[in-house]
Protein backbone atom coordinates (compact mmCIF):
# COMPACT_ATOMS: atom_id res chain seq x y z
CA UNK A 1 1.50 152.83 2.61
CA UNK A 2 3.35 149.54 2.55
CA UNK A 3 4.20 146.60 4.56
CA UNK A 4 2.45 144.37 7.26
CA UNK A 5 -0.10 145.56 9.38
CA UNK A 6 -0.34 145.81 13.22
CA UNK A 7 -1.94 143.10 15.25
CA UNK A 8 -2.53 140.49 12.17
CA UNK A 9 -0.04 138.79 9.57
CA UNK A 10 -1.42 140.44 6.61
CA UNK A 11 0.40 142.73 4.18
CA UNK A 12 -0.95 146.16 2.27
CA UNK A 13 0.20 145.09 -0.81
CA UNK A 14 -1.82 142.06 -0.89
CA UNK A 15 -5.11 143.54 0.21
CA UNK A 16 -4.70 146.19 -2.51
CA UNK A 17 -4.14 143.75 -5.62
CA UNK A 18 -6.88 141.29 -3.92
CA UNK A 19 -9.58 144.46 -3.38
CA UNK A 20 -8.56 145.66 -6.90
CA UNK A 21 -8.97 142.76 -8.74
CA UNK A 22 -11.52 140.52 -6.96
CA UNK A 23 -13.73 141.96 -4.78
CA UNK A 24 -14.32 145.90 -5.86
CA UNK A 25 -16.31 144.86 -9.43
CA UNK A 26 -18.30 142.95 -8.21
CA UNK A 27 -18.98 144.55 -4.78
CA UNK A 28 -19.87 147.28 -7.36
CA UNK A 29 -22.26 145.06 -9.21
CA UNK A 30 -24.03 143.61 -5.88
CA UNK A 31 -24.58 147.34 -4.77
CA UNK A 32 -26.80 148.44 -7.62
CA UNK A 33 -28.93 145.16 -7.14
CA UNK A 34 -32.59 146.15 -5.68
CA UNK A 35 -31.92 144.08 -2.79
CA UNK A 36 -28.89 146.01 -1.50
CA UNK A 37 -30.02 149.79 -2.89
CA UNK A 38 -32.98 150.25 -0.69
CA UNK A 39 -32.52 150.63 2.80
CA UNK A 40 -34.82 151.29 5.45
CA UNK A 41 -34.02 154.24 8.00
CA UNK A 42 -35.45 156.37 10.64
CA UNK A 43 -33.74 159.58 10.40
CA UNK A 44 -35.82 161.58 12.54
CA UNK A 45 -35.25 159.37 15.73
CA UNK A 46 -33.82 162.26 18.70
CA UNK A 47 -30.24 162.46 19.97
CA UNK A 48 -30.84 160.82 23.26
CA UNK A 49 -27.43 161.94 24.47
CA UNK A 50 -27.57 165.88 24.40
CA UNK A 51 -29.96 168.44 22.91
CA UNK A 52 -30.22 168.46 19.16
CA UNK A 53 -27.81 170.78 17.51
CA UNK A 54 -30.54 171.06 14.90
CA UNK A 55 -30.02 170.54 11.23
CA UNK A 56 -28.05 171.15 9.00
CA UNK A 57 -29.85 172.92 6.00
CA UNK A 58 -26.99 172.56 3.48
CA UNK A 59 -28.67 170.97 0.20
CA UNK A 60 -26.90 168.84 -0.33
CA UNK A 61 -27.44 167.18 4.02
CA UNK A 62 -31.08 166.30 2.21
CA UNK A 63 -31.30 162.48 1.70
CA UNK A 64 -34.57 162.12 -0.50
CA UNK A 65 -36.76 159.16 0.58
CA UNK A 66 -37.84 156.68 -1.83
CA UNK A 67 -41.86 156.83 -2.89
CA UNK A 68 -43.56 153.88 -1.63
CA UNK A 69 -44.77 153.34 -5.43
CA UNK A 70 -40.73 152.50 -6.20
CA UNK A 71 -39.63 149.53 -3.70
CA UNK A 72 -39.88 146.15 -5.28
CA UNK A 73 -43.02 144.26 -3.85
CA UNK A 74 -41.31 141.87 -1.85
CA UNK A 75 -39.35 144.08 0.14
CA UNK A 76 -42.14 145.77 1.14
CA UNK A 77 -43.64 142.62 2.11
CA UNK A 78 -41.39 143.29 4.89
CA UNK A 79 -39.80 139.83 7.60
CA UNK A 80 -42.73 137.49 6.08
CA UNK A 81 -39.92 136.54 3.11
CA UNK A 82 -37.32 136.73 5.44
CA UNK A 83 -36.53 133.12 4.31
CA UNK A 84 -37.84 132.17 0.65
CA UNK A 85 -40.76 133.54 -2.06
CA UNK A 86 -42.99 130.49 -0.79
CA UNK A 87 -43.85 132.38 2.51
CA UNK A 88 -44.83 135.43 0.03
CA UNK A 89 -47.75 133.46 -1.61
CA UNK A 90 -51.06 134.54 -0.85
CA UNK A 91 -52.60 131.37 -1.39
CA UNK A 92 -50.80 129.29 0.85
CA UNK A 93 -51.42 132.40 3.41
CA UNK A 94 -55.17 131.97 2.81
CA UNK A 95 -54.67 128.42 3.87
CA UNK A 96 -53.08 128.92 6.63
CA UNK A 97 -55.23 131.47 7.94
CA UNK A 98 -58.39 129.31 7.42
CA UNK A 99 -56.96 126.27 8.99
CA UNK A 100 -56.30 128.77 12.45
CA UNK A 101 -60.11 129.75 12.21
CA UNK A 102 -61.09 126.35 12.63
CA UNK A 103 -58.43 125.21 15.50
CA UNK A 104 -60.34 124.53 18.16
CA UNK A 105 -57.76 126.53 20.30
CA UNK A 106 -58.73 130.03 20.88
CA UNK A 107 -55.01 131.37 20.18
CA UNK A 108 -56.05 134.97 20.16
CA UNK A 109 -54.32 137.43 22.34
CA UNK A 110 -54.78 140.74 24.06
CA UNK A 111 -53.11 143.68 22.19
CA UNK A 112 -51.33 143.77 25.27
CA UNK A 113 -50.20 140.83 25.11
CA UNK A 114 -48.75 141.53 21.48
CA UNK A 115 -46.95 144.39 22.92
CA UNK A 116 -45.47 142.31 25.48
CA UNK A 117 -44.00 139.08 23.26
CA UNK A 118 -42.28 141.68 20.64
CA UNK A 119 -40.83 143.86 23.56
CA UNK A 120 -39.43 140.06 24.83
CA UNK A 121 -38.90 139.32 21.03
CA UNK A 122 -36.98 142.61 20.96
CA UNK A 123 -35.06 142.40 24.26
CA UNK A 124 -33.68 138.50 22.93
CA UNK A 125 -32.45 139.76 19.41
CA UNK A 126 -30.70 142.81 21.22
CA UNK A 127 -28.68 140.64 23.54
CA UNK A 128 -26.05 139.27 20.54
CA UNK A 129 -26.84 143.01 18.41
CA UNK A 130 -23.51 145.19 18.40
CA UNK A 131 -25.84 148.49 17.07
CA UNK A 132 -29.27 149.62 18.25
CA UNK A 133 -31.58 148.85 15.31
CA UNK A 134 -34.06 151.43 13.77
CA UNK A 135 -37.44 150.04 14.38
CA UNK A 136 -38.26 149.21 10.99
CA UNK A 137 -42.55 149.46 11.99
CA UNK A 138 -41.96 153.18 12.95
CA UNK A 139 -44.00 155.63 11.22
CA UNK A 140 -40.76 157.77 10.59
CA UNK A 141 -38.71 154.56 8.97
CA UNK A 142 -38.40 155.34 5.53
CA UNK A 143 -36.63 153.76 2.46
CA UNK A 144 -34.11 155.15 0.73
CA UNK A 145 -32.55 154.47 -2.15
CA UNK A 146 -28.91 154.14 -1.45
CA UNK A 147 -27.76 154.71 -5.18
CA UNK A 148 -30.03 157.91 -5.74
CA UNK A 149 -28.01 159.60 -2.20
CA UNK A 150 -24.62 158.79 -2.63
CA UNK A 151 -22.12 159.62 0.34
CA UNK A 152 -19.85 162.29 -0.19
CA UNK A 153 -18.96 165.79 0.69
CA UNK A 154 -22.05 167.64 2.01
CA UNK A 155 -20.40 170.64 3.75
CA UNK A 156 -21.61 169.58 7.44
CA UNK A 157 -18.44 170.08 9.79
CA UNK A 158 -18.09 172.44 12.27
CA UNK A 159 -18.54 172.15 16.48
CA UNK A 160 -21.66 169.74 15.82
CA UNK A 161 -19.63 167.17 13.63
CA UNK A 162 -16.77 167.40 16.22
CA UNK A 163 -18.99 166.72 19.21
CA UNK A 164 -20.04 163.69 17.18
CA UNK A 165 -16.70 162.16 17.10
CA UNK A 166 -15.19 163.50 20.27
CA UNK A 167 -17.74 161.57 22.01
CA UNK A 168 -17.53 158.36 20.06
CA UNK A 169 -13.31 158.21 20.79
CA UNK A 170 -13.42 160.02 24.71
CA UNK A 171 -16.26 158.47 25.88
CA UNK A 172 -16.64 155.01 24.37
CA UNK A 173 -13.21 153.98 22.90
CA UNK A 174 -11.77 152.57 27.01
CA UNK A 175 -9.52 155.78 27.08
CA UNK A 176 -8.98 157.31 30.50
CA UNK A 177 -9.41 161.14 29.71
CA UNK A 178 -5.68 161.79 31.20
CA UNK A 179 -4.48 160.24 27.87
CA UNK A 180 -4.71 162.80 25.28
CA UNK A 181 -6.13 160.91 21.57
CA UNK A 182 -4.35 162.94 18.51
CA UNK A 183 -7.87 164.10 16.69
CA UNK A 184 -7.99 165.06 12.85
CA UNK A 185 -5.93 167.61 11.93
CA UNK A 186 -8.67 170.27 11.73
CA UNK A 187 -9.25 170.00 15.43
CA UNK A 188 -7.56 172.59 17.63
CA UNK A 189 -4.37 171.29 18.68
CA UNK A 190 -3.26 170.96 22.32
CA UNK A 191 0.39 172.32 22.61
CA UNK A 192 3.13 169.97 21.88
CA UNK A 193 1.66 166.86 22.32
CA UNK A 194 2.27 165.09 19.42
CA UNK A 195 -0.20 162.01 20.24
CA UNK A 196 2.88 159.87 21.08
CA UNK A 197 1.80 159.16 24.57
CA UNK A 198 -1.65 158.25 23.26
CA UNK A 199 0.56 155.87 20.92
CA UNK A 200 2.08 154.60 23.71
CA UNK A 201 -0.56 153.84 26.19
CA UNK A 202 -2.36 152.11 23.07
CA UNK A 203 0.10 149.83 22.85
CA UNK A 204 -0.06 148.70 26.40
CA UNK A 205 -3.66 147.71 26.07
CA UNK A 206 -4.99 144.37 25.86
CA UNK A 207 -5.83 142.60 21.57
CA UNK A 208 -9.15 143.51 21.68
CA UNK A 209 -9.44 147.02 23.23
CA UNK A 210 -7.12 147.81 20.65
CA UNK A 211 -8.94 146.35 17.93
CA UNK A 212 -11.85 148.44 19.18
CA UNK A 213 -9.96 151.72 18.35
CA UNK A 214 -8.56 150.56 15.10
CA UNK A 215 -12.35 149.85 14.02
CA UNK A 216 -13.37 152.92 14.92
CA UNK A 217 -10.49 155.08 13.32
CA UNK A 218 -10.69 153.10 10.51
CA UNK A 219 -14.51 153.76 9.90
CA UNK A 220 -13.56 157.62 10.71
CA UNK A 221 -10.78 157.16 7.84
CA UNK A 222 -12.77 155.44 5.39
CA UNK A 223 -15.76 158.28 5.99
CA UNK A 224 -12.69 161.29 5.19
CA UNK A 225 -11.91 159.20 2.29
CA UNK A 226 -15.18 159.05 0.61
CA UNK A 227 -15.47 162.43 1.30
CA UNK A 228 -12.10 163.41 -0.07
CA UNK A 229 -12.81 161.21 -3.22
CA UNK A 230 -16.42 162.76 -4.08
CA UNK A 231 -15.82 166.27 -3.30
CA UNK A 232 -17.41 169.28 -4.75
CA UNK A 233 -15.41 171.03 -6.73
CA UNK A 234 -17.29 173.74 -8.33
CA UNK A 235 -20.84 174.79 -8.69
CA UNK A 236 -21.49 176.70 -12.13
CA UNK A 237 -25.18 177.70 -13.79
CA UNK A 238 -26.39 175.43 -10.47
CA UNK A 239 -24.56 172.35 -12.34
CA UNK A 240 -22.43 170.71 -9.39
CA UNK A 241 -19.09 169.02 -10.56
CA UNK A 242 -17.72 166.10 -7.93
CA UNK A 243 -14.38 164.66 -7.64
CA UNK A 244 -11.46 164.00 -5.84
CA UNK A 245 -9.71 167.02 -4.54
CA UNK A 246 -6.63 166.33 -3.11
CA UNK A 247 -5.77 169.09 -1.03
CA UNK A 248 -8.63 167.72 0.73
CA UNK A 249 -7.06 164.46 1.25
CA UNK A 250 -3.32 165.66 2.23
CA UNK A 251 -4.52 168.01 4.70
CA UNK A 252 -6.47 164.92 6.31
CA UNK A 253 -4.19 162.54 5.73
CA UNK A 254 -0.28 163.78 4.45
CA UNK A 255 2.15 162.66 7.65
CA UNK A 256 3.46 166.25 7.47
CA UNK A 257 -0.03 167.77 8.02
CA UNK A 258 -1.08 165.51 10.20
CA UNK A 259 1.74 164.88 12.81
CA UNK A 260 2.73 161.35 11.74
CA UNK A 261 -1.19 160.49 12.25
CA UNK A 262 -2.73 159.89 8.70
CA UNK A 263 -0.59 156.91 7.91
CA UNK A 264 -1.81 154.81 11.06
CA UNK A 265 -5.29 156.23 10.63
CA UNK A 266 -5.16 154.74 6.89
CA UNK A 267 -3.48 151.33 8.17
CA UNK A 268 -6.61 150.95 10.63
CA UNK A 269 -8.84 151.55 7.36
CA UNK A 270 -7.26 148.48 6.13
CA UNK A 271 -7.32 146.70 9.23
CA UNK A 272 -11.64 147.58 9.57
CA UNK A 273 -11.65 146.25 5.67
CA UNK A 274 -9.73 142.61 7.00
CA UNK A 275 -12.01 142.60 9.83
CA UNK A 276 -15.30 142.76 7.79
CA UNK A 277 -13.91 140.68 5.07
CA UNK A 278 -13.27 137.77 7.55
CA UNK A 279 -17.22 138.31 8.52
CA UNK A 280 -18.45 137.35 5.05
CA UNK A 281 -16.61 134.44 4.69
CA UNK A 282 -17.50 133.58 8.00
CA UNK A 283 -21.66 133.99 7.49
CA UNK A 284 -20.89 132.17 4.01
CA UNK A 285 -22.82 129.08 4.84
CA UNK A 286 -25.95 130.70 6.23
CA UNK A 287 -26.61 132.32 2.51
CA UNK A 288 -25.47 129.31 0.96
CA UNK A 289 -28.54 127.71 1.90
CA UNK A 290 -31.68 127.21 -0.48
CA UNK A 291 -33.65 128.31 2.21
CA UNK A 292 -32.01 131.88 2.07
CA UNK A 293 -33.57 133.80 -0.56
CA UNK A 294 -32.97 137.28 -1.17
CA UNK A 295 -36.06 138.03 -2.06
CA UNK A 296 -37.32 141.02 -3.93
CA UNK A 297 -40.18 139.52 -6.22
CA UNK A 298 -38.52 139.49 -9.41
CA UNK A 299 -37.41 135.51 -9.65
CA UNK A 300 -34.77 135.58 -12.22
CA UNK A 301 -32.90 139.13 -10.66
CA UNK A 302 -33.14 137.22 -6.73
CA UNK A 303 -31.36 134.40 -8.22
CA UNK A 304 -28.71 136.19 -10.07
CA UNK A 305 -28.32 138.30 -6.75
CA UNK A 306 -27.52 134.92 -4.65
CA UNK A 307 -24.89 133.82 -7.27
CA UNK A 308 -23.55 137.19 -7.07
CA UNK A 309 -23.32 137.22 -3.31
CA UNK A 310 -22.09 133.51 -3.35
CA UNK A 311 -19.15 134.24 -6.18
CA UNK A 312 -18.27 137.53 -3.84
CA UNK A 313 -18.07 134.56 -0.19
CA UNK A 314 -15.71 132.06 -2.37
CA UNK A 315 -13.91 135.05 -3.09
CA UNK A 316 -13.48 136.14 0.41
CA UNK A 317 -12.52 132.39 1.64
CA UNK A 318 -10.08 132.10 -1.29
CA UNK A 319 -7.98 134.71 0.66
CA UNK A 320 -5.31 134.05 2.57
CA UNK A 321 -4.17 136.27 5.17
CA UNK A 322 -7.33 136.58 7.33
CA UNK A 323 -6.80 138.37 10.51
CA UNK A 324 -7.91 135.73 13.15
CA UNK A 325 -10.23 136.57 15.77
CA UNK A 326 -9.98 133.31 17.67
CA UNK A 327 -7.27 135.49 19.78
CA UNK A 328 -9.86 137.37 21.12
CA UNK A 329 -11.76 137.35 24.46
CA UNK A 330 -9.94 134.38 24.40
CA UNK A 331 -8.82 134.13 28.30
CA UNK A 332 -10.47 133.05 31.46
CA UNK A 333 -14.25 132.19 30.62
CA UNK A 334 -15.21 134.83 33.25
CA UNK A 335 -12.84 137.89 32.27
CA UNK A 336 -13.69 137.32 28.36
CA UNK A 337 -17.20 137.06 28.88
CA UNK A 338 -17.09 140.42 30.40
CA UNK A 339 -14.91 142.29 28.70
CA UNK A 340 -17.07 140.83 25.57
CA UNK A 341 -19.98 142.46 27.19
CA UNK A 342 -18.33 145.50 27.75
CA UNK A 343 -17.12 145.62 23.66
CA UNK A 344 -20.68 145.25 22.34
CA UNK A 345 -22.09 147.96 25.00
CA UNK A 346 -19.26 150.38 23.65
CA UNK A 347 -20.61 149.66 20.07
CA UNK A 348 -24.09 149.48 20.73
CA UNK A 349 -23.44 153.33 22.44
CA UNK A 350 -21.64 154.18 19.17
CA UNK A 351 -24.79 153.38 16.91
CA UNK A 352 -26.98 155.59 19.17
CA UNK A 353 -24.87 158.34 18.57
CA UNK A 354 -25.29 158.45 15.17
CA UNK A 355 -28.77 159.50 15.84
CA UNK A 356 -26.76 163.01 16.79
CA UNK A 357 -25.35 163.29 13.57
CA UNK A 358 -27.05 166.71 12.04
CA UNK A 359 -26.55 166.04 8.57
CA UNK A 360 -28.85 163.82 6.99
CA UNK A 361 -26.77 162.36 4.40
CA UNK A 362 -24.28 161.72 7.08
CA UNK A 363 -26.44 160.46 9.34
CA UNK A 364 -27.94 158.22 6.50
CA UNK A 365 -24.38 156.95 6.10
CA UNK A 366 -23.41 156.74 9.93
CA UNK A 367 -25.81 154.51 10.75
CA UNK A 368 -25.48 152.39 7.77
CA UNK A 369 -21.60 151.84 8.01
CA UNK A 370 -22.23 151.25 11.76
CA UNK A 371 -24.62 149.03 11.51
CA UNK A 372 -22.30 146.91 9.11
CA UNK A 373 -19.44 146.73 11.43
CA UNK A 374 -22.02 145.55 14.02
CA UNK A 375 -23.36 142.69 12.13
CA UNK A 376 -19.73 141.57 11.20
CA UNK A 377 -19.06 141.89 14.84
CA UNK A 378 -22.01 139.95 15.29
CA UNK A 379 -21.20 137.15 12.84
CA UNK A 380 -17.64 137.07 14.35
CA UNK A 381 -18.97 135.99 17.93
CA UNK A 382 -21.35 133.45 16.69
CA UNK A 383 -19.57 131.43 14.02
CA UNK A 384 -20.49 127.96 16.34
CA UNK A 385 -24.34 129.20 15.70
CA UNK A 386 -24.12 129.67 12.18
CA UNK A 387 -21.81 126.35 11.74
CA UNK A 388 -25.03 124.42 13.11
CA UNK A 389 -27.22 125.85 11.21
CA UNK A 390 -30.39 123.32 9.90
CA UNK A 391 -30.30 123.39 5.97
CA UNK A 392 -33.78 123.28 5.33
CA UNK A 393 -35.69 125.80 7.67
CA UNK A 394 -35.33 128.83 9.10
CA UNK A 395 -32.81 128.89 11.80
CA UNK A 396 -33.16 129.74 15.79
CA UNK A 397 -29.72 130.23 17.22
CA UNK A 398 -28.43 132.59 14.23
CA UNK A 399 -30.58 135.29 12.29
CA UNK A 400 -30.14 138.32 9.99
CA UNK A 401 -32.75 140.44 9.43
CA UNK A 402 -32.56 142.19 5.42
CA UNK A 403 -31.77 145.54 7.44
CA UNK A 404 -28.70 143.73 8.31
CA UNK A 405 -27.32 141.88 5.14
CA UNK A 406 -28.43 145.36 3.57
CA UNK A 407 -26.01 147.49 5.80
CA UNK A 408 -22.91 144.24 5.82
CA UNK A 409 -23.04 144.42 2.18
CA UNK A 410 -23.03 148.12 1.89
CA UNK A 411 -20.53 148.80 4.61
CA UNK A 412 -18.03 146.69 3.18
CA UNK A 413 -18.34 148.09 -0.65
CA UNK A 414 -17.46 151.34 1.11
CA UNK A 415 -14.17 149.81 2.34
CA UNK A 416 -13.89 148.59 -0.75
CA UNK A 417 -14.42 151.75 -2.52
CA UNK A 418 -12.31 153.43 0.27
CA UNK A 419 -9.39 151.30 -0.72
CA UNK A 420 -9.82 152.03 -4.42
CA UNK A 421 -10.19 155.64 -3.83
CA UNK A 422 -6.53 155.43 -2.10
CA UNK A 423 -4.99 153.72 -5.05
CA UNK A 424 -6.64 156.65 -7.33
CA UNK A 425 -5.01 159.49 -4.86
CA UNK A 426 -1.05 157.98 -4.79
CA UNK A 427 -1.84 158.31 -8.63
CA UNK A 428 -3.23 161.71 -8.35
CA UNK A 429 0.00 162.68 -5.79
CA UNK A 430 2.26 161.31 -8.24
CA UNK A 431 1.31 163.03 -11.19
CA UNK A 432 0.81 166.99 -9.14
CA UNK A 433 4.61 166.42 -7.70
């Protein structure tokens, strides 16, 4: 792949050499910090959208949870550090619980009553959320240890995975169903339609309709990748050996395999990774804050984690070929408000079917990498919000919750890694011609 992308004045060759050499180390680094390793999921949450294929029992599906015995105190503690260590201190807790006993307000409320201000609570956060959140107080919310259940080739595939991602491009990418979308090459092929009318019709649509596709091919592309990139090659004495296999990758990707498609699936993986990396610089100043901790109980590995994540944001701003989203939902207040609407519905349906993925591991995944594009998304729509953002306190009109910066961070190392893995395959093509 060379040359300029679609849709945004940027150029291959530049993301490769800035990925390569900037971000991917320390991406890398940030990854394997306890902060960003443990993520809490509820895998066990139903398909609400047709009855459960059931699971797969392939060994290596199984995502092992992480004993409670292993996550780092604080982010157990669960929202209470959201913001900074200080709101962790038991003492100043103790104070503040003594000082309610003797209000002379009776403040207490009905369990009912509870129920009813976090269903409100709930119902106000999910009006800017792009993805429908795991309840993170759900008995079946587990964490798991990101680094201990890497993503790669698990053997799940088949009519389950297809009915997956048939119904996240026919039924939530604005296609009319007369337009036929060119699937991955492993789907059954429909005569000679080569896709070119899909192409076509594309083409016609409006910016951001189209930008909704490319995000979602592109997170389809980087998924292949990964699993391309950590394949299984051979099992022997029950000692697994993973690596890139690149049959794998040409029949997913090679134009001659794939009717022309592979190329403009792999330019839409770098247009997701220009998307997401215009997020982080973007949400820059709400973690350059002192009030944003990223809190995990051990002072001096938080503290290297924030100047880690703050090296990785100048990085991002220091580029200079952003795509610019200003161009979108940018006409008449009305139109753009709805068709803005209509975008983060499309999404949101897109993170509930995850929840029909039957592979664990891939479900694991799924959600994750969706959940990152939705809180870029997010940060893209509210950058007046996080511009007026008070230094010193915790802020009203923009929030992430750790599940969030969690899944941004992640999601984007995957591009990352995507990219990388690319660069390792024209190497690997090169050297079996």
């Amino acid at each position: 792949l060379t040359g300029v992308l679609d849709d945004c004045l940027c150029d291959i060759e530049s993301i490769d050499d800035f990925n390569t050499f900037k971000i991917f180390p320390k991406i890398q680094k940030l990854q394997e910090r306890d902060y960003f390793r443990y993520y809490k999921v509820n895998l066990k949450r139903p398909c609400p959208f047709w009855a459960d294929d059931g699971h797969c029992s392939i060994k290596d599906c199984h995502v092992e949870p992480c004993p409670e015995s292993k996550i780092p105190v604080g982010i157990k503690a669960g929202s209470s550090n959201k913001y900074s260590k200080a709101a962790n201190n038991s003492k100043e807790l103790e104070d503040c619980e003594q000082a309610n006993k003797l209000g002379a307000v009776n403040s207490t409320l009905s369990n009912q009553s509870k129920e009813a201000f976090i269903d409100w609570a709930r119902y106000d956060d999910s009006q800017d959320h792009f993805c429908e959140l795991d309840d993170e107080r759900s008995p079946d919310a587990q964490y798991v240890d990101l680094l201990l259940n890497p993503e790669r080739y698990t053997g799940y595939k088949g009519p389950s995975a297809w009915r997956v991602w048939n119904s996240i491009y026919e039924e939530n990418c604005f296609k009319p169903r007369s337009v036929y979308r060119p699937l991955n090459p492993l789907a059954p092929s429909r005569g000679g339609d080569d896709g070119e009318s899909f192409y076509t019709w594309l083409e016609g649509l409006c910016l951001e309709k189209r930008v909704f596709y490319k995000l979602i091919s592109g997170l389809h592309a980087s998924i292949n990748l990964h699993l391309c990139a950590n394949y299984l090659l051979e099992e022997t004495w029950g000692k697994p050996r993973w690596g890139p296999n690149v049959k794998e990758f040409t029949r997913r990707f090679d134009p001659a395999e794939t009717k022309g498609e592979g190329p403009r699936r792999l330019k839409n993986l770098y247009f997701l990774y220009l998307i997401e990396l215009r997020a982080l610089s973007k949400v820059a100043p709400y973690f350059e804050r002192a009030v944003v901790d990223l809190y995990t109980g051990n002072g001096h590995e938080d503290a290297e984690s924030k100047a880690l994540l703050l090296d990785i944001f100048r990085d991002t701003k220091s580029f200079h070929m952003h795509f610019d989203e200003k161009s979108m939902f940018a006409g008449d207040k009305k139109g753009a408000k709805s068709l803005k609407e209509e975008f983060r519905l499309h999404f949101k349906n897109i993170s509930r079917i995850m929840d029909c993925v039957g592979c664990d591991k891939c479900r694991l995944w799924g959600k994750l990498q969706t959940q990152g594009l939705g809180t870029a998304l997010k940060i893209l729509f509210s950058e007046k919000e996080i511009q007026s953002l008070p230094e010193n306190s915790p802020s009203k009109g923009f929030q992430l919750t750790r599940q969030e910066i969690v899944a941004l961070v992640n999601a984007f190392g995957r591009l990352s890694t995507s990219i990388k893995e690319l660069q390792n395959f024209k190497v690997l093509l090169q050297q079996t011609r």
